[in-house]
C-alpha atoms as a PDB file:
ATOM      1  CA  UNK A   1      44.195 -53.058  59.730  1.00  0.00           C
ATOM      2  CA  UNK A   2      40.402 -52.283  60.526  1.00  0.00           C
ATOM      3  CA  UNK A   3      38.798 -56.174  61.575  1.00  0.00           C
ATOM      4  CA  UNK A   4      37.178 -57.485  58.469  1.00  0.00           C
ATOM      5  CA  UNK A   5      33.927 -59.853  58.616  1.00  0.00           C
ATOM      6  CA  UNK A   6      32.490 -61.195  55.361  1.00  0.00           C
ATOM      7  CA  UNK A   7      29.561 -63.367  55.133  1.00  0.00           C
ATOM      8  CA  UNK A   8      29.667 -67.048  52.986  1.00  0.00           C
ATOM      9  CA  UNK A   9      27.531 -65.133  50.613  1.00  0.00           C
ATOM     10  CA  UNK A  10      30.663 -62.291  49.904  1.00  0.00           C
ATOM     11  CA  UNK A  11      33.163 -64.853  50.369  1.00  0.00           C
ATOM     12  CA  UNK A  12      31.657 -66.549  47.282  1.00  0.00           C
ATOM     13  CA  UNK A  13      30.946 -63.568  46.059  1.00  0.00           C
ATOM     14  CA  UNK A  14      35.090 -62.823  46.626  1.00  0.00           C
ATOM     15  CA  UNK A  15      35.875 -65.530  45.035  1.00  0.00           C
ATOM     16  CA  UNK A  16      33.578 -65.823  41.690  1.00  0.00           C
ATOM     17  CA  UNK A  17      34.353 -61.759  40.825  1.00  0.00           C
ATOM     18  CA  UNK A  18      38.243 -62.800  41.460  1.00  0.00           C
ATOM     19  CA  UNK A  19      38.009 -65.972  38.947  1.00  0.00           C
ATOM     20  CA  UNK A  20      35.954 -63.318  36.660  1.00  0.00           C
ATOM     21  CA  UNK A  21      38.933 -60.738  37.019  1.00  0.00           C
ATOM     22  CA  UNK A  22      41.119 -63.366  36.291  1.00  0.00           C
ATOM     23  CA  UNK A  23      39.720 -64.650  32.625  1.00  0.00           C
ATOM     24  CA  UNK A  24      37.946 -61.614  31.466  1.00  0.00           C
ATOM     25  CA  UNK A  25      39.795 -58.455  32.437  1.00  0.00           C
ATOM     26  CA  UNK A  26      43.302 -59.353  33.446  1.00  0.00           C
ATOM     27  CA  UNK A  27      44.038 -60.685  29.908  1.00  0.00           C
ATOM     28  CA  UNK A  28      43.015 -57.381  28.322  1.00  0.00           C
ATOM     29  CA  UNK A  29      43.907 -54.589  30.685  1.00  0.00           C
ATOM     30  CA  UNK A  30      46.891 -53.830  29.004  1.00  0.00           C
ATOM     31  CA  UNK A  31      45.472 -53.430  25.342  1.00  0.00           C
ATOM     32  CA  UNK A  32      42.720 -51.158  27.200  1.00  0.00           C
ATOM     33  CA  UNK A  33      44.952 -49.275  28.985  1.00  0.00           C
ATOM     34  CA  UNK A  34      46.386 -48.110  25.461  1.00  0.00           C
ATOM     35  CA  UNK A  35      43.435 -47.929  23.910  1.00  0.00           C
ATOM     36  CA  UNK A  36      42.412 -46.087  26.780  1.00  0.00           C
ATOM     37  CA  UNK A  37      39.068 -47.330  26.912  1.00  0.00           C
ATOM     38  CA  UNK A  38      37.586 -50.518  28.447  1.00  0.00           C
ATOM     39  CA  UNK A  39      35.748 -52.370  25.756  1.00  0.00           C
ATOM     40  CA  UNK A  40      31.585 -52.723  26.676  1.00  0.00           C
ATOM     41  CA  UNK A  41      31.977 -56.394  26.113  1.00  0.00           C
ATOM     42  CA  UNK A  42      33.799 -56.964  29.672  1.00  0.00           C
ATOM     43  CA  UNK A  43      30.863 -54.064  31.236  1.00  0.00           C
ATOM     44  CA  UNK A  44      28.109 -56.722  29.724  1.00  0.00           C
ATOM     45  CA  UNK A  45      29.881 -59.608  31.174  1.00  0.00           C
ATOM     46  CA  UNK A  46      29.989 -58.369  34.441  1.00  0.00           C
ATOM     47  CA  UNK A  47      26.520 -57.312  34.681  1.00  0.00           C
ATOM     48  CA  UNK A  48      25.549 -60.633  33.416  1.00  0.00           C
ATOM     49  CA  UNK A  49      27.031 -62.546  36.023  1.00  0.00           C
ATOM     50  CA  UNK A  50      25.493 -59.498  39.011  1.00  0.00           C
ATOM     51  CA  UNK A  51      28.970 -57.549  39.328  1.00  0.00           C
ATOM     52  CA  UNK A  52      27.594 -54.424  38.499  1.00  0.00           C
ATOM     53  CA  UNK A  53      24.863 -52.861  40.864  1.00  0.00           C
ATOM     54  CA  UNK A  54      24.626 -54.541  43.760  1.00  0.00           C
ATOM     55  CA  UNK A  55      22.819 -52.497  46.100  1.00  0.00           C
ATOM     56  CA  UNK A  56      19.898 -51.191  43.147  1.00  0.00           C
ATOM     57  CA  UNK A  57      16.584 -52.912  43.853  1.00  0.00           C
ATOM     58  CA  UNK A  58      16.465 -55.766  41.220  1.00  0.00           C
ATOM     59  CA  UNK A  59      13.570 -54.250  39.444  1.00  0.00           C
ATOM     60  CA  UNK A  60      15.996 -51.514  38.278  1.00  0.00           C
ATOM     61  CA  UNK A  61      18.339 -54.310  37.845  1.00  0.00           C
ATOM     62  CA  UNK A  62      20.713 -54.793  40.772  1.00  0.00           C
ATOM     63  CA  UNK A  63      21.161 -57.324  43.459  1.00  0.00           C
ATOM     64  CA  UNK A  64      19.341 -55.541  45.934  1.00  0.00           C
ATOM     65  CA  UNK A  65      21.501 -55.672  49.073  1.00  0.00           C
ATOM     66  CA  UNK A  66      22.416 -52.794  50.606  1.00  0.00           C
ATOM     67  CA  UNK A  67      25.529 -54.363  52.263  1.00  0.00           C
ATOM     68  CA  UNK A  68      28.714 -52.110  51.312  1.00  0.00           C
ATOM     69  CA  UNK A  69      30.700 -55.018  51.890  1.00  0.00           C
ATOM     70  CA  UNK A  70      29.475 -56.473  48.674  1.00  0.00           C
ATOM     71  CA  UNK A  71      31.421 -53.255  47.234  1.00  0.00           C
ATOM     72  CA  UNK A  72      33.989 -53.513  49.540  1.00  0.00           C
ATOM     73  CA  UNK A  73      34.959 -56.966  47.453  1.00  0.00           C
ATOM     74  CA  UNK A  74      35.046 -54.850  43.906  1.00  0.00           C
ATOM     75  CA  UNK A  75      37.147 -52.307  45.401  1.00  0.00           C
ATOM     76  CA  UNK A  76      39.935 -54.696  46.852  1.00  0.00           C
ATOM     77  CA  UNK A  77      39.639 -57.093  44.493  1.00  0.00           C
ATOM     78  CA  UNK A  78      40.470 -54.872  41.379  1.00  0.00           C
ATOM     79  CA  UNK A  79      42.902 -53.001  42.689  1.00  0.00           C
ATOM     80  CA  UNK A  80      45.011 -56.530  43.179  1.00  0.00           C
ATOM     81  CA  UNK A  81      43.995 -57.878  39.672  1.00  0.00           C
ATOM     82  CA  UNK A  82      47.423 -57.760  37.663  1.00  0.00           C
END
């Protein structure tokens, strides 16, 4: 496995998009998965709490960091959300 070095900021990060995962999506992937489509409600949620654009400059409505790490913590995180 390739070294991995988060900052506190992604660590929190980590951890707040995991809790999200864990009361907004989880509960309704399987309904989604059948409906196959992801309802827009959990697409507003996420951008409401900055888990959708992070490296946009803010004035187009993103976080503004550049970091792929931030990414990085999508990626790994949904792919273990059950």
């Amino acid at each position: 496995m390739l070294p991995r070095a988060f900052t506190e900021e992604q660590v929190m990060f980590r951890d707040a998009y995991r809790k999200f995962l864990s009361s907004e999506i989880v509960p309704h992937m399987e309904s989604w998965r059948e409906a196959g489509i992801v309802d827009r409600e959990a697409f507003r949620k996420a951008g409401e709490r900055g888990f959708l654009m992070v490296w946009p400059d803010e004035k187009y409505g993103g976080m503004g960091d550049p970091d792929f790490r931030f990414e990085q913590v999508i990626i790994e995180e949904t792919a273990y959300a059950r």
